[in-house]
N, C-alpha and C. Protein backbone atom coordinates (compact mmCIF):
# COMPACT_ATOMS: atom_id res chain seq x y z
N UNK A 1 -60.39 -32.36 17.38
CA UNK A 1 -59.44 -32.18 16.31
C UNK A 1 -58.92 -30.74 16.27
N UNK A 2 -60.25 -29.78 16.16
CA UNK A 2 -59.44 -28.52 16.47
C UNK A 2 -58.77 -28.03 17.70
N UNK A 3 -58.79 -28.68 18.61
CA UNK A 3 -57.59 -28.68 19.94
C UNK A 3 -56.48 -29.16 19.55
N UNK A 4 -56.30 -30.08 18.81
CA UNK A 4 -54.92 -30.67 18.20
C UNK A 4 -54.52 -29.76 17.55
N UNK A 5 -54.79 -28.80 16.60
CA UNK A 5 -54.53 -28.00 15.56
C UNK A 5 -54.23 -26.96 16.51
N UNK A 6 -55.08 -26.83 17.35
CA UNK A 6 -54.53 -24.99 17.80
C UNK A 6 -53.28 -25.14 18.71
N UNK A 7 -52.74 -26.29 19.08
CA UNK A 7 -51.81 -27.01 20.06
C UNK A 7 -50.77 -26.66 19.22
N UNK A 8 -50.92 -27.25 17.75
CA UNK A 8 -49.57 -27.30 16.84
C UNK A 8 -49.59 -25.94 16.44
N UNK A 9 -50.62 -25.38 16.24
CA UNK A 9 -50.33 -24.26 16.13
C UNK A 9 -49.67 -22.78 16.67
N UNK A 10 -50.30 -23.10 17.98
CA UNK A 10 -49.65 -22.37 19.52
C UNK A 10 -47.75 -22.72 19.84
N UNK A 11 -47.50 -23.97 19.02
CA UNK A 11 -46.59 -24.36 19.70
C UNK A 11 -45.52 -23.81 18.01
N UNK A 12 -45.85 -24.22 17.19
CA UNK A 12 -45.31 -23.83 15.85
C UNK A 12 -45.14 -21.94 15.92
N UNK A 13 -46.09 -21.62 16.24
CA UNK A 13 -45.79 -20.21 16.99
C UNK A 13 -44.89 -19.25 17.54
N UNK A 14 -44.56 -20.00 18.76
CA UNK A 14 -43.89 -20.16 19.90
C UNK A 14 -42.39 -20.56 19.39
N UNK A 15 -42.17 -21.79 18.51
CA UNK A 15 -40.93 -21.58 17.66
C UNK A 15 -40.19 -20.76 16.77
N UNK A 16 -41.38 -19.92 16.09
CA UNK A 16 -41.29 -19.39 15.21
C UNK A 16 -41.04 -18.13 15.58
N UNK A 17 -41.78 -17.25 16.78
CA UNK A 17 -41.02 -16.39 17.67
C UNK A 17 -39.51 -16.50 18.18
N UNK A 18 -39.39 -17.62 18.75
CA UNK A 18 -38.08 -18.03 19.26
C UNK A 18 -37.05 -17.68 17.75
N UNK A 19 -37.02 -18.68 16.93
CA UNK A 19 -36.28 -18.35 15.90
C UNK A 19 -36.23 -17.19 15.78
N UNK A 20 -37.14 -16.51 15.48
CA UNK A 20 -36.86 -14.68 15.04
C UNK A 20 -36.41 -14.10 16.04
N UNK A 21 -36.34 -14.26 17.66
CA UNK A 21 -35.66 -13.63 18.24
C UNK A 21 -33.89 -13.83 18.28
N UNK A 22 -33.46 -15.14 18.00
CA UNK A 22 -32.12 -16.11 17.81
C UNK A 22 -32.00 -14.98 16.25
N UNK A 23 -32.55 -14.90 15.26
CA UNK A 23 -32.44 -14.24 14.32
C UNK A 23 -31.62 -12.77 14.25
N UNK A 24 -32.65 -12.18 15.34
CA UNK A 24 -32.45 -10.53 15.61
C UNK A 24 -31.22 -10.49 16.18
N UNK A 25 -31.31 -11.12 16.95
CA UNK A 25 -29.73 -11.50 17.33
C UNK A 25 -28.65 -11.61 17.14
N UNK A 26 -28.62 -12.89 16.12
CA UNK A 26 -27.49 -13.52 15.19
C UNK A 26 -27.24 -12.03 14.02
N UNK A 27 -28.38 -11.56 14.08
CA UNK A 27 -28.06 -10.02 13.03
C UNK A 27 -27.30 -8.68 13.34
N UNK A 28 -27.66 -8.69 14.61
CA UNK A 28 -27.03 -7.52 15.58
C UNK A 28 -25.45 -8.03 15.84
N UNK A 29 -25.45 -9.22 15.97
CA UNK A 29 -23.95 -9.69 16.30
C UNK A 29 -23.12 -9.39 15.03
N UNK A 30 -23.44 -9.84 13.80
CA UNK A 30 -23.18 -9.92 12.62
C UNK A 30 -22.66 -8.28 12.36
N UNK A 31 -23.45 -7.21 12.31
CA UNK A 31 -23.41 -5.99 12.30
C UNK A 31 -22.28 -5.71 13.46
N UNK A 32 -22.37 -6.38 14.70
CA UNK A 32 -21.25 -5.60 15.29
C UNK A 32 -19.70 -6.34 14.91
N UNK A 33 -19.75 -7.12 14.38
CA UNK A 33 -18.65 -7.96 13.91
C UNK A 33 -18.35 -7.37 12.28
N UNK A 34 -19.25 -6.53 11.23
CA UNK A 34 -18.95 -6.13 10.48
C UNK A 34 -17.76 -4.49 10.45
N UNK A 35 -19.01 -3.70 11.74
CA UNK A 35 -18.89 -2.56 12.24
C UNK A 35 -17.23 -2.68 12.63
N UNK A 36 -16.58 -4.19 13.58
CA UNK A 36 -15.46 -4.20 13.77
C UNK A 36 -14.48 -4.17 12.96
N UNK A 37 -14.83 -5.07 11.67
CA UNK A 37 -14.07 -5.08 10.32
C UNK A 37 -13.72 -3.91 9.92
N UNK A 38 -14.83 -3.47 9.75
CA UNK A 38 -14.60 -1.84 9.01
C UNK A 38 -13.43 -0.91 9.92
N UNK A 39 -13.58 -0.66 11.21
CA UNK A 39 -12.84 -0.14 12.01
C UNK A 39 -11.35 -0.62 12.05
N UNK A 40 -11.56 -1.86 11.81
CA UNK A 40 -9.81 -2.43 12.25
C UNK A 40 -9.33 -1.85 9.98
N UNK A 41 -9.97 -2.16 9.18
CA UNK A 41 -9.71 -1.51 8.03
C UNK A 41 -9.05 -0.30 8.14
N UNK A 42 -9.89 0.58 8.60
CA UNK A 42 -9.68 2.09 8.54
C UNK A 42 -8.17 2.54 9.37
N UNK A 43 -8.37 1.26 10.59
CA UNK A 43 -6.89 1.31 11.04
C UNK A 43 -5.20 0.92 10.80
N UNK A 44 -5.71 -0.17 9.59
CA UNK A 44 -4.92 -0.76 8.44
C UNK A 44 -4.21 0.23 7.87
N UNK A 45 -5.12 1.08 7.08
CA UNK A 45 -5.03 1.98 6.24
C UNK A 45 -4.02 2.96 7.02
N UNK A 46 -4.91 3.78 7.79
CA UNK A 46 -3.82 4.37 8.56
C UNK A 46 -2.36 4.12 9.06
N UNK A 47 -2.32 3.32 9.21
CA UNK A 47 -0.92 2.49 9.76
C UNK A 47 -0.24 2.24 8.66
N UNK A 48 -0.81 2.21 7.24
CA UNK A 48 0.14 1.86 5.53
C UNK A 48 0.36 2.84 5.23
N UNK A 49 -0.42 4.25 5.53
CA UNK A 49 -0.12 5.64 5.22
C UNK A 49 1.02 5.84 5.91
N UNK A 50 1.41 5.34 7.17
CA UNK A 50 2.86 5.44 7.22
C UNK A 50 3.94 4.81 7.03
N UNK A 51 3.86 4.29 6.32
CA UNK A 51 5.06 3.18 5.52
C UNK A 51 5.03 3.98 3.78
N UNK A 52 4.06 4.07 3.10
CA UNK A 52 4.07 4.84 1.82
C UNK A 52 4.25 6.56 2.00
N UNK A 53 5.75 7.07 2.14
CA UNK A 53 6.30 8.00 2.57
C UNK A 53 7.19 8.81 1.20
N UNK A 54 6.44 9.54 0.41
CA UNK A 54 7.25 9.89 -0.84
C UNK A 54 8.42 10.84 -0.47
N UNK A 55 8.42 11.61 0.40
CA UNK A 55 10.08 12.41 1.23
C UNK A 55 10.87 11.30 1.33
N UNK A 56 10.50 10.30 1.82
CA UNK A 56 11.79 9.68 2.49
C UNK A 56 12.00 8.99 1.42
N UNK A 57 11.28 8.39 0.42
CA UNK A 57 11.84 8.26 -0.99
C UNK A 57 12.55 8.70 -1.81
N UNK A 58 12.28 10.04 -1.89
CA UNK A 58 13.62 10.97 -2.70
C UNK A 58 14.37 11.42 -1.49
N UNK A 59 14.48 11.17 -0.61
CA UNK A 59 15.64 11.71 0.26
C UNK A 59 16.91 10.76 0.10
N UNK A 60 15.96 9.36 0.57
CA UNK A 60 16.96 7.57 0.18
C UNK A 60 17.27 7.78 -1.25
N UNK A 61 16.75 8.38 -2.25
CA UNK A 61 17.59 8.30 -3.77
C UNK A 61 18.60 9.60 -4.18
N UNK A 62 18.33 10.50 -3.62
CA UNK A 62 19.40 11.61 -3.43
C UNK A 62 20.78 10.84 -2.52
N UNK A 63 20.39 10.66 -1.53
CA UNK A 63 21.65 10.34 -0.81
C UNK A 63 22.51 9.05 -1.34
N UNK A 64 21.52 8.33 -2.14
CA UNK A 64 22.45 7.63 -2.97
C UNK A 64 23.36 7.94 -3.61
N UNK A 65 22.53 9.03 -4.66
CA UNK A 65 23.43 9.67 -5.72
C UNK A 65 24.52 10.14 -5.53
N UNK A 66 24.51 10.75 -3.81
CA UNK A 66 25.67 11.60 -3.37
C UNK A 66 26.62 10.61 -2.56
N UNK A 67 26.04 9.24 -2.18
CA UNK A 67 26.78 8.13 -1.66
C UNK A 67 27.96 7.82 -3.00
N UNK A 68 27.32 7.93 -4.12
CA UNK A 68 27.81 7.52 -5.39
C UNK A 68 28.82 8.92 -6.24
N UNK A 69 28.99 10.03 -5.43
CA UNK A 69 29.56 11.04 -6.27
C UNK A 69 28.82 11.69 -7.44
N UNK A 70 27.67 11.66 -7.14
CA UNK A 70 26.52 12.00 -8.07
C UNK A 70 26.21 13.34 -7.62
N UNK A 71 26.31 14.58 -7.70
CA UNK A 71 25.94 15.71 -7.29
C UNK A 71 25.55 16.79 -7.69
N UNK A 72 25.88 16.75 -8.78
CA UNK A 72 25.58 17.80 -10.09
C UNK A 72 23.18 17.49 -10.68
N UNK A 73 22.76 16.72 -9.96
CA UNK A 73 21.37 16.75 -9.78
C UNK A 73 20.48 15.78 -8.61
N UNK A 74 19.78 15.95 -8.79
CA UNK A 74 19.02 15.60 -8.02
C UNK A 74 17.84 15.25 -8.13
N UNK A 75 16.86 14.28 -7.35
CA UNK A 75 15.45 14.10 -7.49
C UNK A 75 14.31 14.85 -6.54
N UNK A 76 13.51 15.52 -6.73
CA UNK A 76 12.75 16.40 -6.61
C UNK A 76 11.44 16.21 -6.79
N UNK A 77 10.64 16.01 -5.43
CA UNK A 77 9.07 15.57 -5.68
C UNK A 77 8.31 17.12 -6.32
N UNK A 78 7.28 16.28 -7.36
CA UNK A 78 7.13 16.93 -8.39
C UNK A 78 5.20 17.32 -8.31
N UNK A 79 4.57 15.81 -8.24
CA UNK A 79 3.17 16.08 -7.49
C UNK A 79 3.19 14.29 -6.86
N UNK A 80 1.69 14.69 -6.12
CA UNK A 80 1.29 13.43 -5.46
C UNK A 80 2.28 12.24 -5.04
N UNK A 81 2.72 11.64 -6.99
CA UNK A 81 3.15 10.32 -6.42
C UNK A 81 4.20 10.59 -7.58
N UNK A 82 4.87 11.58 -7.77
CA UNK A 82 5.75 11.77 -9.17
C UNK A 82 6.93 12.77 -8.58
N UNK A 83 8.24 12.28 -9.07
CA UNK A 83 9.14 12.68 -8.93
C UNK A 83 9.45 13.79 -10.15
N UNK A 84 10.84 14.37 -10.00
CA UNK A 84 11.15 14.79 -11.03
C UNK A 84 12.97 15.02 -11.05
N UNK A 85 13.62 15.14 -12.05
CA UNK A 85 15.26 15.47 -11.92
C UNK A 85 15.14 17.04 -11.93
N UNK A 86 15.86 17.35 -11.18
CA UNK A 86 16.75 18.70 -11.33
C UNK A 86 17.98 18.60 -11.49
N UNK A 87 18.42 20.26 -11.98
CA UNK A 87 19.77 20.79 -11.83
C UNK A 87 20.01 21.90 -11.07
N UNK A 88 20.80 22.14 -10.07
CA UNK A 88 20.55 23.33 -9.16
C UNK A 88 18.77 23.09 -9.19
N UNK A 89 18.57 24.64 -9.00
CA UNK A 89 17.13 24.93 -8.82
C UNK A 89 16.20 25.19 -10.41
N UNK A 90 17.09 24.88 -11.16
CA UNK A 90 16.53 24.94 -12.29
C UNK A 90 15.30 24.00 -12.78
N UNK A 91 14.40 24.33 -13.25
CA UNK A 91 13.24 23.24 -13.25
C UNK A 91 12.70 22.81 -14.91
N UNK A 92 13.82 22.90 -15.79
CA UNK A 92 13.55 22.45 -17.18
C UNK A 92 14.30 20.82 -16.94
N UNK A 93 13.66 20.35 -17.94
CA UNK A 93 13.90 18.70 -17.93
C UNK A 93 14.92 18.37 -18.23
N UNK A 94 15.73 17.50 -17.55
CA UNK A 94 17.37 17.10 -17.50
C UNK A 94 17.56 15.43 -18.35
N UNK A 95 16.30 15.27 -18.01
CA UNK A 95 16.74 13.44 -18.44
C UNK A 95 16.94 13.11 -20.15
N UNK A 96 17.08 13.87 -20.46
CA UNK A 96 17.87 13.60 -22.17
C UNK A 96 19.47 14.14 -21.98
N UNK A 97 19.40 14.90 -21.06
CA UNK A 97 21.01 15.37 -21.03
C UNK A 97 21.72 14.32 -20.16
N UNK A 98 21.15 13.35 -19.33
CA UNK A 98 21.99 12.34 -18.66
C UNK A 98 22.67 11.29 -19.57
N UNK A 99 23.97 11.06 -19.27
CA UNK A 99 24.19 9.64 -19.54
C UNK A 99 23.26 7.97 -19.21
N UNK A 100 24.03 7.20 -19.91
CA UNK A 100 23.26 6.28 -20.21
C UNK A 100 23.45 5.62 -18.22
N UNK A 101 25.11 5.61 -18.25
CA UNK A 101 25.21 4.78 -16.39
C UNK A 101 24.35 6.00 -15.86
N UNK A 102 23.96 7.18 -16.18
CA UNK A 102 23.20 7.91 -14.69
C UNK A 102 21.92 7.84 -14.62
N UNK A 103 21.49 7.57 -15.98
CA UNK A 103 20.01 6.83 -16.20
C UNK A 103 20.00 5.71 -15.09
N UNK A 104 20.67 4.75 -15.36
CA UNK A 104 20.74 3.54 -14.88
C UNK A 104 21.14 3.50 -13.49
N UNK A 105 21.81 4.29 -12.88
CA UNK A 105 21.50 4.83 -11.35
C UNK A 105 21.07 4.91 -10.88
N UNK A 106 19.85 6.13 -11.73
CA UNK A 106 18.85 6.95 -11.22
C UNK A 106 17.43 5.24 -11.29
N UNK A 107 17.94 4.58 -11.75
CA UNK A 107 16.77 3.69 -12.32
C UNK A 107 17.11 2.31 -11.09
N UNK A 108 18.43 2.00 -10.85
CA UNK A 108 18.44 1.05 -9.94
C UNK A 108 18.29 1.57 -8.84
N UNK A 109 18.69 2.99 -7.92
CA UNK A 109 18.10 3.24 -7.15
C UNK A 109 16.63 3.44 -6.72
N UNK A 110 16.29 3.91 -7.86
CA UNK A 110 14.08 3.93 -7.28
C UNK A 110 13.72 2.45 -7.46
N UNK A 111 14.27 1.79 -8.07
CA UNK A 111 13.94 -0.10 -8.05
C UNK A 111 14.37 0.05 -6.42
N UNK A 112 15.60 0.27 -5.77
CA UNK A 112 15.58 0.05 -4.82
C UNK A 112 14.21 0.45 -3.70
N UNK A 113 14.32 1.52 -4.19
CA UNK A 113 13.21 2.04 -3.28
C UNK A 113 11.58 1.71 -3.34
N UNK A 114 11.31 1.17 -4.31
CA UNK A 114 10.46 0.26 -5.30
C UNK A 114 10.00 -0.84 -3.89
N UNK A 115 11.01 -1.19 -3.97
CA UNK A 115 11.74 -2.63 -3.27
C UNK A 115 11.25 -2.51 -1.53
N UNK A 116 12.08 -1.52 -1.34
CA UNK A 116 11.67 -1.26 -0.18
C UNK A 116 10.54 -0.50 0.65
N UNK A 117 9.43 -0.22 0.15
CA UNK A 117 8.07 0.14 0.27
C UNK A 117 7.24 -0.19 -0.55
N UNK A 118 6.02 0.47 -0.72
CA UNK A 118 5.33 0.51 -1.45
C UNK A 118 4.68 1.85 -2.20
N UNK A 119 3.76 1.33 -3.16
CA UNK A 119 3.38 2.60 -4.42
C UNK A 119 2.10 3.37 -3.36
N UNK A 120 1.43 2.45 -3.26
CA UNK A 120 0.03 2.72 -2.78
C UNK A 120 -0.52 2.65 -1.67
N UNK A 121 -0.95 3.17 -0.76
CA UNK A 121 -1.17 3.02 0.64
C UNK A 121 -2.18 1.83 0.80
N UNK A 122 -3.08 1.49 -0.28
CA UNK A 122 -3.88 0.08 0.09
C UNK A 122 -2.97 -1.17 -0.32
N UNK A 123 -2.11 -0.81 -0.92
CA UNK A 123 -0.93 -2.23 -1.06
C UNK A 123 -0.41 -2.86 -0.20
N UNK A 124 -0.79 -4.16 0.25
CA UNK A 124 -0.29 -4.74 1.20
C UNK A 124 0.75 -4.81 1.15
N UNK A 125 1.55 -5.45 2.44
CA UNK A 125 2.78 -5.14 2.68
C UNK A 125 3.12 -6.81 2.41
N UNK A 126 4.39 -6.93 1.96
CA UNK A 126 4.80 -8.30 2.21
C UNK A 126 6.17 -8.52 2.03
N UNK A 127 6.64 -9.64 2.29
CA UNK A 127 8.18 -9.85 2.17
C UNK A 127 8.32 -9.91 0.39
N UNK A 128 9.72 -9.56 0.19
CA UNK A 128 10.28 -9.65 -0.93
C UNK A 128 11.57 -9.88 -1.13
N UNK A 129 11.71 -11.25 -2.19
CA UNK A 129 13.40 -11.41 -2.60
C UNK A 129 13.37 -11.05 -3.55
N UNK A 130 14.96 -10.65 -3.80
CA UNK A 130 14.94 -9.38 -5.07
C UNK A 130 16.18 -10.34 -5.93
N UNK A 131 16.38 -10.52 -7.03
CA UNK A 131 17.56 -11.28 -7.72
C UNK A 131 17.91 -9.98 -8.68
N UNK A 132 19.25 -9.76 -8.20
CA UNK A 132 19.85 -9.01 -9.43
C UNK A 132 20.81 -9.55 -9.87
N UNK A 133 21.01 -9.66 -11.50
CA UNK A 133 21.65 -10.40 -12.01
C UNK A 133 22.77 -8.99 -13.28
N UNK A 134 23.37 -8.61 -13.09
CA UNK A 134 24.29 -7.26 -13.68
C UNK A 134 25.98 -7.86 -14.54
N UNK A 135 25.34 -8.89 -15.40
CA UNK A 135 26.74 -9.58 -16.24
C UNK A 135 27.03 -8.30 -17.38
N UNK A 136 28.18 -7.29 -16.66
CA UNK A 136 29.44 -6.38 -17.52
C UNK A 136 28.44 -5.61 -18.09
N UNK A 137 28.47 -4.37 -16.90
CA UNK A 137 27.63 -2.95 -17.44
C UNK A 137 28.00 -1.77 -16.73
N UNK A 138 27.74 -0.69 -17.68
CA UNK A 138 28.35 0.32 -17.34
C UNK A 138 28.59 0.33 -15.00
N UNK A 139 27.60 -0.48 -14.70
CA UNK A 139 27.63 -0.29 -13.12
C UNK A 139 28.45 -1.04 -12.56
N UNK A 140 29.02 -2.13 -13.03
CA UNK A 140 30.00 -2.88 -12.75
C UNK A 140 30.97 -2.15 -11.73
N UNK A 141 31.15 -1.06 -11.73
CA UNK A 141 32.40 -0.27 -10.57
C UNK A 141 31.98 0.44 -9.64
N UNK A 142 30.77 0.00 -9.17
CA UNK A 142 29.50 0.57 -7.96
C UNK A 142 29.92 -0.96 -7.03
């Protein structure tokens, strides 16, 4: 009887090794398949850092303004992720002295630009339809 037992036992063993080596395994693979994730991430990232471009944002809304006969100010990165209006080089705050259409300029152009990138470098990228709907307003002659 105890030959039967040390048989199942030797052999229950012997599986039980096996499994833990299939284990160590299946773990190391796992880790290098995580290790890959992480890497192709980091390369994500990198690659969205160049699409979220705040220059070429106020450059595309300046040249609007001046597409539009707008010239008397301008938009002017201010910190990080914040713009600001100028006049000449003057750096006191202009946006109470604008009209209501240059508000609304200044406001459909960064929608544009809104539109056409993104805020945040982890923001995925994706397609977008845009509906503008403008029934009799000051922009009507744009």
């Amino acid at each position: 009887m105890r030959w039967e037992y040390d048989n199942t036992i030797n052999s229950l063993n012997a599986e039980t090794k096996k499994s833990n080596q299939k284990i160590k395994s299946l773990t190391s693979k796992v880790q290098d398949f995580k290790d890959e994730i992480s890497k192709q991430n980091d390369e994500i990232v990198k690659q969205q850092k160049k699409t979220v471009n705040i220059e070429e944002a106020i450059s595309n809304i300046n040249n609007g303004l001046i597409d539009l006969g707008i010239e008397d100010f301008k938009i002017k990165h201010h910190s990080e992720n914040l713009y600001k209006l100028v006049r000449g080089e003057s750096d006191e705050n202009i946006f109470e002295s604008l009209s209501e259409g240059e508000k609304m300029v200044i406001s459909f152009l960064y929608f544009l630009e809104q539109c056409r990138g993104k805020r945040d470098v982890s923001e995925a990228a994706k397609k977008k339809i845009i509906v503008i709907d403008d029934p009799i307003s000051s922009l009507s002659h744009i």
